[in-house]
Protein backbone atom coordinates (compact mmCIF):
# COMPACT_ATOMS: atom_id res chain seq x y z
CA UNK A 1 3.93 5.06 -21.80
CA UNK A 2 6.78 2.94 -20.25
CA UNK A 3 9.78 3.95 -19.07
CA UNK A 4 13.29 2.08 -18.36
CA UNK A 5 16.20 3.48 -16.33
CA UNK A 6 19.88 1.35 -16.30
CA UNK A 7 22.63 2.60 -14.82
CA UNK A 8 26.01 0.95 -15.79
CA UNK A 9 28.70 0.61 -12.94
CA UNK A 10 31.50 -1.80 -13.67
CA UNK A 11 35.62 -0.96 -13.96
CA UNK A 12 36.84 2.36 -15.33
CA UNK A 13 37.72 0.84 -18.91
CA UNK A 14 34.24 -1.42 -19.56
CA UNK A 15 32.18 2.12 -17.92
CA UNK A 16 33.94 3.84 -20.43
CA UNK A 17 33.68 1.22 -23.16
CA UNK A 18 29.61 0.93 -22.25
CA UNK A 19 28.99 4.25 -22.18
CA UNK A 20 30.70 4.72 -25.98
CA UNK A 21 28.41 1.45 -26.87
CA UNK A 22 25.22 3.17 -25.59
CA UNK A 23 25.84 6.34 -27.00
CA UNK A 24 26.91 4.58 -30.35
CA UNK A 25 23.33 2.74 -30.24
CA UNK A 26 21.49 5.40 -29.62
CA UNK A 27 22.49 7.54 -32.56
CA UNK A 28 22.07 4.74 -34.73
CA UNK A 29 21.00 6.18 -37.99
CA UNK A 30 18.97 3.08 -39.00
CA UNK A 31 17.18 3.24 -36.54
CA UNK A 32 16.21 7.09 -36.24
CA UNK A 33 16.18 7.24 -40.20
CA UNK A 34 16.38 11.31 -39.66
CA UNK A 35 18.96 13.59 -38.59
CA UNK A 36 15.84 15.25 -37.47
CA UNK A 37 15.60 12.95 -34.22
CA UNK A 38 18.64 13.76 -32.76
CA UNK A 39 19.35 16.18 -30.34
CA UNK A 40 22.70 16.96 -28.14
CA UNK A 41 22.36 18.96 -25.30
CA UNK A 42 25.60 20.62 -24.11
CA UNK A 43 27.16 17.86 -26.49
CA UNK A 44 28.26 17.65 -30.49
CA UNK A 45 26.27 14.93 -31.98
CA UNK A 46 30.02 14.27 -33.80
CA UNK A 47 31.74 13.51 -30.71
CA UNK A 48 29.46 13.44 -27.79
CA UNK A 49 31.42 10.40 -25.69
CA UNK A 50 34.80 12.19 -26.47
CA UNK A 51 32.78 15.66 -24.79
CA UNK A 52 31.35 13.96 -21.87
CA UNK A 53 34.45 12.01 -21.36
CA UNK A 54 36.58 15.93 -21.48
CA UNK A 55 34.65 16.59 -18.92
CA UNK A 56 35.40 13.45 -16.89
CA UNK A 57 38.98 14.49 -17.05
CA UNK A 58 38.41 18.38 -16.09
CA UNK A 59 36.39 17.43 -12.80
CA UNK A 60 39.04 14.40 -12.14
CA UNK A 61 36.13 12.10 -11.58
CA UNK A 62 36.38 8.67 -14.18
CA UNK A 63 35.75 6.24 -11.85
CA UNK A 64 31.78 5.23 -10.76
CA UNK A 65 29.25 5.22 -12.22
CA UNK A 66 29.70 6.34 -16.06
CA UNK A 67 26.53 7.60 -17.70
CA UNK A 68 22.78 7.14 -17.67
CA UNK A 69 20.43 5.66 -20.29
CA UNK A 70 16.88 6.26 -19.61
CA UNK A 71 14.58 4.86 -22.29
CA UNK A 72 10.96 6.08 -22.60
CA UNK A 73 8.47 4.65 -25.16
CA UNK A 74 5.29 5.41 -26.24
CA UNK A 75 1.61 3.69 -27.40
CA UNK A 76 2.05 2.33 -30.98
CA UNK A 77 0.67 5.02 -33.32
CA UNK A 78 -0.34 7.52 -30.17
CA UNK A 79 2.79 10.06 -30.78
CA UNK A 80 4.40 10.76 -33.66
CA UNK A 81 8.75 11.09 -33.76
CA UNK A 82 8.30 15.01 -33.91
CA UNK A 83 6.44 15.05 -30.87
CA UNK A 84 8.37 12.30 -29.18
CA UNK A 85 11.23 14.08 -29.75
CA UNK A 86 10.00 16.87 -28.29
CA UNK A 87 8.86 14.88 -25.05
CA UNK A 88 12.09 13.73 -25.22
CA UNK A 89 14.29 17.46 -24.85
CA UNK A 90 11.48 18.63 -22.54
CA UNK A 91 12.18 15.31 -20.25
CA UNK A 92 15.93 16.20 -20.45
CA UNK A 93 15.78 19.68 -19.70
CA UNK A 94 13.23 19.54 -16.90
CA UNK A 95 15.29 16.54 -15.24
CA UNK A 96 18.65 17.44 -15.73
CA UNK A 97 18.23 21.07 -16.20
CA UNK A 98 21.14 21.78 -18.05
CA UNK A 99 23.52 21.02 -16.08
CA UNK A 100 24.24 17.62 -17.32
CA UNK A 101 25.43 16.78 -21.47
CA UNK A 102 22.80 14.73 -22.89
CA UNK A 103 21.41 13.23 -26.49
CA UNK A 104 17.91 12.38 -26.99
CA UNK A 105 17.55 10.30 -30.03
CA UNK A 106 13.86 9.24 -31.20
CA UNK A 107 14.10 5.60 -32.40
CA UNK A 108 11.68 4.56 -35.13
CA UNK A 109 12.69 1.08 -35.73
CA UNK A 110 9.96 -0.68 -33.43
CA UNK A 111 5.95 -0.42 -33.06
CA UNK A 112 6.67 1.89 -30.15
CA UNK A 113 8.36 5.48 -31.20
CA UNK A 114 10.59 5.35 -28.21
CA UNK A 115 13.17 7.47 -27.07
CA UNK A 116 17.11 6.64 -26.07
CA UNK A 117 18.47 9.79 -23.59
CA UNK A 118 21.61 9.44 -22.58
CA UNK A 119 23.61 11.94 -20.30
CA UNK A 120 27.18 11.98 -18.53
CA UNK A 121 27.37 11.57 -14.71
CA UNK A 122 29.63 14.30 -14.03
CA UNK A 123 28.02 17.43 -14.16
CA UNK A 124 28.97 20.46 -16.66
CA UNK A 125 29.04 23.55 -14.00
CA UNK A 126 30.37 22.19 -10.88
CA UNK A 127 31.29 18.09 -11.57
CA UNK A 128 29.19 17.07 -9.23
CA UNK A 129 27.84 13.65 -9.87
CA UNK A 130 24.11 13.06 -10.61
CA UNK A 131 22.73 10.26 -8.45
CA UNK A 132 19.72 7.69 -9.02
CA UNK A 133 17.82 5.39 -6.94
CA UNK A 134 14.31 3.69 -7.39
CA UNK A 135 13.20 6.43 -4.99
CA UNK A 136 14.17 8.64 -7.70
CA UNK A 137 12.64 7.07 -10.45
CA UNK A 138 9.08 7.55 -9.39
CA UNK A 139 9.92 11.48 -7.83
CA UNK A 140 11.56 12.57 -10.74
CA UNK A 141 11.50 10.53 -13.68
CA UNK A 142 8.33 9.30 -13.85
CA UNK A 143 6.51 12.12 -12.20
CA UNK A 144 8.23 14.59 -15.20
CA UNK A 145 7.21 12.08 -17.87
CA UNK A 146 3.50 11.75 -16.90
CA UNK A 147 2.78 15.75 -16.26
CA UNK A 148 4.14 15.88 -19.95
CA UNK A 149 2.12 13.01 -21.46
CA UNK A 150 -0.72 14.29 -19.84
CA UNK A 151 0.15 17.82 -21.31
CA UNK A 152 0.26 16.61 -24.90
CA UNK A 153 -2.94 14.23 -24.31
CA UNK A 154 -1.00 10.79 -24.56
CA UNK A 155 -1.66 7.74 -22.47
CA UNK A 156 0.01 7.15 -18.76
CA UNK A 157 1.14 3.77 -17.27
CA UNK A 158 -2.18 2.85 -14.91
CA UNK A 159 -1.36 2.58 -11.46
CA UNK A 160 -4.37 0.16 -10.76
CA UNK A 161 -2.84 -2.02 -13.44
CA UNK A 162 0.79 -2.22 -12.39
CA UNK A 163 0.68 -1.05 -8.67
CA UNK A 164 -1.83 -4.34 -7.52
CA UNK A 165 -0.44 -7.74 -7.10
CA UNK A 166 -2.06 -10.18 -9.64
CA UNK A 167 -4.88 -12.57 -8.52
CA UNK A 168 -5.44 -16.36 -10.20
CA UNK A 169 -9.11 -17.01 -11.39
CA UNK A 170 -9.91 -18.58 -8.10
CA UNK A 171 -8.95 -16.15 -6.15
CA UNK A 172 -10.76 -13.61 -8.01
CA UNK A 173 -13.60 -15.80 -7.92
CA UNK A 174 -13.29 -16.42 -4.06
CA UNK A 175 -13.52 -12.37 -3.57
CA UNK A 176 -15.75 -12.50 -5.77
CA UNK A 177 -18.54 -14.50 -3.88
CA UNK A 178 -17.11 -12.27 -0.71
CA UNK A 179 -14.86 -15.97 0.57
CA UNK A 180 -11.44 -15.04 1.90
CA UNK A 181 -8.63 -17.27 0.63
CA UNK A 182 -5.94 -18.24 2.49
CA UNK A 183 -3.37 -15.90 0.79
CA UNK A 184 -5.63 -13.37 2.26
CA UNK A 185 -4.75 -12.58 5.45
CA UNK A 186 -0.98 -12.85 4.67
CA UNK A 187 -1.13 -9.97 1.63
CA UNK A 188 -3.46 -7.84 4.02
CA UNK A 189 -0.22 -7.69 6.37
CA UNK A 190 2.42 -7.09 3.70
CA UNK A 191 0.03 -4.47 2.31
CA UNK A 192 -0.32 -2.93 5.58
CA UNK A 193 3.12 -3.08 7.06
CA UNK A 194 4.46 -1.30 3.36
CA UNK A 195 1.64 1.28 4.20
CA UNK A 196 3.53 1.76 7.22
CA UNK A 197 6.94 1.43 6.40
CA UNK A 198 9.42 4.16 4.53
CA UNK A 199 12.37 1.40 4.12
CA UNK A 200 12.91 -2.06 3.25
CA UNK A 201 14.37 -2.38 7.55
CA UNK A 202 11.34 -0.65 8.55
CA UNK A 203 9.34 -3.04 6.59
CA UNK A 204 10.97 -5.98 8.19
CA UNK A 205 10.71 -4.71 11.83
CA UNK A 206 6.79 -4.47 10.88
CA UNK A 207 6.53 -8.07 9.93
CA UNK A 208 8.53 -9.36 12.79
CA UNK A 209 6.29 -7.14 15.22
CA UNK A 210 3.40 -9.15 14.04
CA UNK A 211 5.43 -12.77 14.50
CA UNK A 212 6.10 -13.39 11.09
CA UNK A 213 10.04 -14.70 9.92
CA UNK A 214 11.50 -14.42 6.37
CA UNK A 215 14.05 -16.71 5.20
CA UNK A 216 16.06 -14.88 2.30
CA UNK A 217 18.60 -17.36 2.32
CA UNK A 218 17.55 -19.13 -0.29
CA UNK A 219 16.51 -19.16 -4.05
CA UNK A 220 12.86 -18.45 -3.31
CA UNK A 221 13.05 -16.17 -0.16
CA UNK A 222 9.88 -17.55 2.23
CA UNK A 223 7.30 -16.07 4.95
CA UNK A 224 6.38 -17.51 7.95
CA UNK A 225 2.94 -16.72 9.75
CA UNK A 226 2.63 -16.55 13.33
CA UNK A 227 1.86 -19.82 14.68
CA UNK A 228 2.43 -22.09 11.47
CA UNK A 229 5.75 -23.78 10.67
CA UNK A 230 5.51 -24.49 7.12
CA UNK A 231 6.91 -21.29 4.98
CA UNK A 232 5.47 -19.28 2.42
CA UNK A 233 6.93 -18.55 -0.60
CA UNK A 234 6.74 -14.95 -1.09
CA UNK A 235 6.00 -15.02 -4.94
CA UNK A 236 3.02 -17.53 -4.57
CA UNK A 237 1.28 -14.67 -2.75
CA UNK A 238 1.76 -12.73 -6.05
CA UNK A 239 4.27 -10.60 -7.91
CA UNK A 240 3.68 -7.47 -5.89
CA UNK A 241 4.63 -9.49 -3.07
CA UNK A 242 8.58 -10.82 -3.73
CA UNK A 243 11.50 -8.77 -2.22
CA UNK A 244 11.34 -7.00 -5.51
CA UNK A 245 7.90 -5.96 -5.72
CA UNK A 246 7.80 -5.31 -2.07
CA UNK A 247 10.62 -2.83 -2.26
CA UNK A 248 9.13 -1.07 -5.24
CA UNK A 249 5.98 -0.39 -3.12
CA UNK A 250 7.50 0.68 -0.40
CA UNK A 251 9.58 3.44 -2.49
CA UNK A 252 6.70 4.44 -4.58
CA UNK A 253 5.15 7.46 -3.12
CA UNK A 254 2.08 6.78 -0.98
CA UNK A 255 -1.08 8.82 -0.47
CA UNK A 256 -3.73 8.20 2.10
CA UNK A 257 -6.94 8.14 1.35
CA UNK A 258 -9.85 10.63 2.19
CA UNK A 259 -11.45 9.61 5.14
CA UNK A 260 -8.88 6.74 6.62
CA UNK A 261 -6.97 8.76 8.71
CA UNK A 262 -6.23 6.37 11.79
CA UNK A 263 -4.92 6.74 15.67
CA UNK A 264 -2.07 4.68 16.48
CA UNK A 265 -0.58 3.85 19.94
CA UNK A 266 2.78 3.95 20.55
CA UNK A 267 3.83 1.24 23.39
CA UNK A 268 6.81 2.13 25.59
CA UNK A 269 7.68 4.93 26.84
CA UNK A 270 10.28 7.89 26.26
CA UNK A 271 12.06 9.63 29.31
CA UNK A 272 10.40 13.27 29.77
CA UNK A 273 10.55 15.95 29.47
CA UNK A 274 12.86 15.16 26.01
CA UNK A 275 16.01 17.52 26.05
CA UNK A 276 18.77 18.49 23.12
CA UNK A 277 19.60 16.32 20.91
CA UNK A 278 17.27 13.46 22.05
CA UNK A 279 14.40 15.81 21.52
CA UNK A 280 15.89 17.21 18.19
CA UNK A 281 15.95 12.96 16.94
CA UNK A 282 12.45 12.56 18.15
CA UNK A 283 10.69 15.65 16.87
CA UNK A 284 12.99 15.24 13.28
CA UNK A 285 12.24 11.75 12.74
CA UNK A 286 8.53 12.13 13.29
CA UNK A 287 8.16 15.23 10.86
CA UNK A 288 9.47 12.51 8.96
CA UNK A 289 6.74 10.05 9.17
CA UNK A 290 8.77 6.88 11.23
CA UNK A 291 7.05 6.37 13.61
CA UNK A 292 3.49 4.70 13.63
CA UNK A 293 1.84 8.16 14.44
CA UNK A 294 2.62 10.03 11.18
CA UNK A 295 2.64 13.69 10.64
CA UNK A 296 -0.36 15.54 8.88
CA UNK A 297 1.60 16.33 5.95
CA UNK A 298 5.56 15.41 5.70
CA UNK A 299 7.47 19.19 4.88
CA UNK A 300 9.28 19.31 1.64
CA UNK A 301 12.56 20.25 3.79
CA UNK A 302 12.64 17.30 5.78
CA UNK A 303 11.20 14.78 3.16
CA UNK A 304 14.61 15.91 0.94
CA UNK A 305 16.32 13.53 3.49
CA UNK A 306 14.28 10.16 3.44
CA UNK A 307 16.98 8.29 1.32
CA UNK A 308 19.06 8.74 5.15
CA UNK A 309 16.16 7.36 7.27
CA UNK A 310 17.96 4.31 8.09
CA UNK A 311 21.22 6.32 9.18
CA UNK A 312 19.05 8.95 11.02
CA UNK A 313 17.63 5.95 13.23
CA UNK A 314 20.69 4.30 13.92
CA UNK A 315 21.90 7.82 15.22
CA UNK A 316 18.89 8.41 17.16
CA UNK A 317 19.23 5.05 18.85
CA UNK A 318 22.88 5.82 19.52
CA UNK A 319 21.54 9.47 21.45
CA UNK A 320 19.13 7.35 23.40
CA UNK A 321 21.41 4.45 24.27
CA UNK A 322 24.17 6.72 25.74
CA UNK A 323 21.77 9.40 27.05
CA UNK A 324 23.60 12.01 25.12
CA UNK A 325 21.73 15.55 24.99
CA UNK A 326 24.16 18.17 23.71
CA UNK A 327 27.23 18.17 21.41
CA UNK A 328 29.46 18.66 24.57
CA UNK A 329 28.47 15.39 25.98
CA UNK A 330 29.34 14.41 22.53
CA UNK A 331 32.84 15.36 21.73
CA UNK A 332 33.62 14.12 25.42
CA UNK A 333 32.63 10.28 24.22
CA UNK A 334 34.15 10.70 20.98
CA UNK A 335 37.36 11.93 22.82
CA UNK A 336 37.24 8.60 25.14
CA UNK A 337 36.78 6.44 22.87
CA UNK A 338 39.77 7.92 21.01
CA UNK A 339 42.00 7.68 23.97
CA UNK A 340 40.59 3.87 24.52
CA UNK A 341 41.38 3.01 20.53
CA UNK A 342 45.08 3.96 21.31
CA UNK A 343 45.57 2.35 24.63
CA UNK A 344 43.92 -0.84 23.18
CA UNK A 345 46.09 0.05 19.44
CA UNK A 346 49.11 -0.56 22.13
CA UNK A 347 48.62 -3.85 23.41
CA UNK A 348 47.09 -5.65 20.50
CA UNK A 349 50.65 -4.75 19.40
CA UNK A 350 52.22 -6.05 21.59
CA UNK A 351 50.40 -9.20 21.41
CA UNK A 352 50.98 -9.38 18.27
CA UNK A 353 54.48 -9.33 18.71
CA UNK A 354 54.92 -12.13 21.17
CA UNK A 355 51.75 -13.94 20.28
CA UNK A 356 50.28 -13.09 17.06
CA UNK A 357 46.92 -15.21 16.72
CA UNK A 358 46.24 -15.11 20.48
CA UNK A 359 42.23 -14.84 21.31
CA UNK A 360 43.29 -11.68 23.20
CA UNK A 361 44.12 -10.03 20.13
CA UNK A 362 40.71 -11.32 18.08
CA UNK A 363 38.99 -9.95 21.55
CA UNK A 364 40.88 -6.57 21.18
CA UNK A 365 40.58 -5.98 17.33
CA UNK A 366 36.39 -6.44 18.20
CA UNK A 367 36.65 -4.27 20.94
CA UNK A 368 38.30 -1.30 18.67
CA UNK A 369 35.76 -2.24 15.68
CA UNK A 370 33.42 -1.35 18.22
CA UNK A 371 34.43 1.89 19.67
CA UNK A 372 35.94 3.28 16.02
CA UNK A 373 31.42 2.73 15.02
CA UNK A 374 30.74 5.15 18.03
CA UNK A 375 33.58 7.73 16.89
CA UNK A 376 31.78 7.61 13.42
CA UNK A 377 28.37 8.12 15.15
CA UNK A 378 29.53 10.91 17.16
CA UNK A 379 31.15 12.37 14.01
CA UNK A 380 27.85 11.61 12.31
CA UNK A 381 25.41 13.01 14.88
CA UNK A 382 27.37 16.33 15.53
CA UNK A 383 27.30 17.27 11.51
CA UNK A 384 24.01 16.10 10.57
CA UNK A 385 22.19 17.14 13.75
CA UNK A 386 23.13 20.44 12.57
CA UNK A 387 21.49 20.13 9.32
CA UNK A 388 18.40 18.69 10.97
CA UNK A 389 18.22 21.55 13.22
CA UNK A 390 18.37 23.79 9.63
CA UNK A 391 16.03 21.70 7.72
CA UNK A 392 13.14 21.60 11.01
CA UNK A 393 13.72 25.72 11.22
CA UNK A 394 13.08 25.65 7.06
CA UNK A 395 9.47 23.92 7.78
CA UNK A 396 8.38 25.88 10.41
CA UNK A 397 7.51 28.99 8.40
CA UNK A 398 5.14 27.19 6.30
CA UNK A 399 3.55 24.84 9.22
CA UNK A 400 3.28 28.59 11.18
CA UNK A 401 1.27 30.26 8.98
CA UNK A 402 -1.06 27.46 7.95
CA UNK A 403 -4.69 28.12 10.40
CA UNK A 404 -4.98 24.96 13.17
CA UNK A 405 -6.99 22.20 11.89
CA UNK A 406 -9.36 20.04 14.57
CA UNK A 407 -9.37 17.05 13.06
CA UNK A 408 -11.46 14.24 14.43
CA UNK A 409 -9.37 10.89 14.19
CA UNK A 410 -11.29 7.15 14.02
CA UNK A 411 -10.09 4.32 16.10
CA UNK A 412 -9.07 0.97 14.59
């Protein structure tokens, strides 16, 4: 089975104009050849732009991101349109649950029976818009689509087909005979700093760490290995190994194998006994699996937040920076800064006034850029350090009444 997810985000007018054109090809009756294969879920199969679109208008959101078209094919001759169909709806329901109008239309004009679903962005019950992300794709969509396929006996995309980089004849030949080549060494990095990484910045941090440099400035984005000068270009190492295929692996879920659990060692060293907010940070961020020591097993409550990781490190470097342990400490900065954004507000008018272009003014505005990111971060650290306090007291039942585990860890 394959699967293809596009989203369409342009202007108001060509959303609207490319969600009618999807919709329109979808129900294309030449290429379903049966009313039979078409199914609208909270939708008329008469008018099923003109519903979603009423909908639009009652929850006052037609701007963004329009619709979604997910398509999902199938082995030539393995399922037949009834029971694609029926893939199809369960797909729909399962992932949407209702909440969101939808057709499914089985397509019959190809090798593949495939199916076109296609639902609005604004939900039905509350208008709440559904969001996507690669992340997403392999939680949700594709995760939903296998457990059905393997429910109704039908073939699954292999990961050991489309999850390992490619290898040319002689390099298959070279690990063949047991030779390293010299792409070697460079892949077993990349393929152990995405084992460690949870984000594309994380991922870069990793590399650097090691003295490598990336050059994406250009139209084939290179590597650098420690101690070498000449760059490498990232897609000679393989397709699993461009920007692309590197952030696809790092967003696909990961599972460690039996038997390689490792010790790491973290260098540096934090100020104890951790207090407040710093603590809260520390202990929330490794629950979810950032730092080089990883958790036994990531909680469902705190993994819901992964798509913030890079937010939730900034503000945790922001605590640490400015020593900040409660919310007091907190509003106190905010407050300052405030006060300094006026005074500063004041005499860049001035300036402007009697010398509008000065360097005094550039030095000002920077100065105010500055201090209006740490009112954000405060802002941002006092409301989500309260829902990391509620997500870390939502994990601790289960991690309470699970028995203690000795495990014995292997050095590397």
């Amino acid at each position: 089975m394959e699967y293809a997810l596009n989203e369409r985000k342009s202007s108001r007018r060509e959303n609207a104009e490319n969600l009618h054109s999807i919709l329109g090809e979808a129900m294309n009756r030449d290429h379903t050849e049966q009313d039979l294969f078409q199914s609208g879920l909270g939708c008329t199969l008469a008018s099923p732009f003109e519903d979603m679109l009423a909908v639009k208008k009652q929850w006052h959101k037609l701007g963004g991101v329009e619709g979604y078209h997910l398509v999902q094919s199938f082995a030539p001759g393995e399922a037949t349109p009834e029971l694609a169909h029926q893939i199809g709806l369960e797909l729909a329901q399962r992932l949407l649950g209702g909440e969101f109008q939808t057709v499914v239309s089985t397509h019959l004009n190809t090798r593949c029976v495939h199916n076109h679903i296609v639902w609005n962005s604004v939900s039905l019950t509350d208008g709440r818009k559904y969001r996507s992300n690669e992340r997403s794709y392999y939680t949700q969509v594709r995760r939903i689509s296998d457990e059905l396929c393997r429910k109704y006996s039908l073939s699954l995309i292999q990961p050991g087909r489309t999850g390992q980089p490619g290898r040319s004849y002689a390099q298959w030949q070279a690990e063949r005979e047991g030779k390293p080549t010299w792409k070697t060494p460079l892949q077993r990095d990349v393929d152990e700093a995405i084992d460690r990484s949870l984000t594309w910045r994380q991922f870069v941090r990793e590399m650097e760490g090691r003295g490598y440099t990336f050059r994406f400035d250009r139209k084939y984005p290179t590597l650098t290995p420690p101690g070498r000068q000449r760059p490498v270009r990232l897609k000679t190492l393989g397709w699993q190994y461009t920007p692309e295929g590197i952030r696809r692996r790092i967003l696909a879920p990961k599972r460690t194998p039996a038997g390689k659990n490792r010790r790491y060692r973290c260098h540096g060293t934090l100020p104890q006994p951790l207090r407040g907010l710093r603590a809260l940070y520390y202990s929330y961020l490794y629950k979810m699996g950032a730092f080089p020591r990883k958790p036994r097993k990531i909680s469902y409550a705190v993994r819901q937040d992964i798509r913030n990781l890079d937010k939730r490190i900034e503000q945790m470097e922001f605590v640490f920076r400015n020593h900040i342990e409660d919310r007091g400490q907190l509003r106190e900065m905010q407050s300052q800064a405030e006060q300094q954004i006026q005074e500063l507000a004041a005499q860049r008018k001035k300036l402007y006034r009697t010398n509008p272009g000065c360097p005094e003014a550039k030095a000002i505005t920077e100065e105010i850029a500055k201090l209006r990111k740490s009112v954000r971060l405060c802002k941002a650290v006092e409301e989500h350090s309260l829902q990391m306090e509620e997500r870390l007291r939502e994990s601790r039942p289960r991690e309470e009444g699970k028995p203690k585990v000795i495990r014995k860890e292997r050095s590397i």
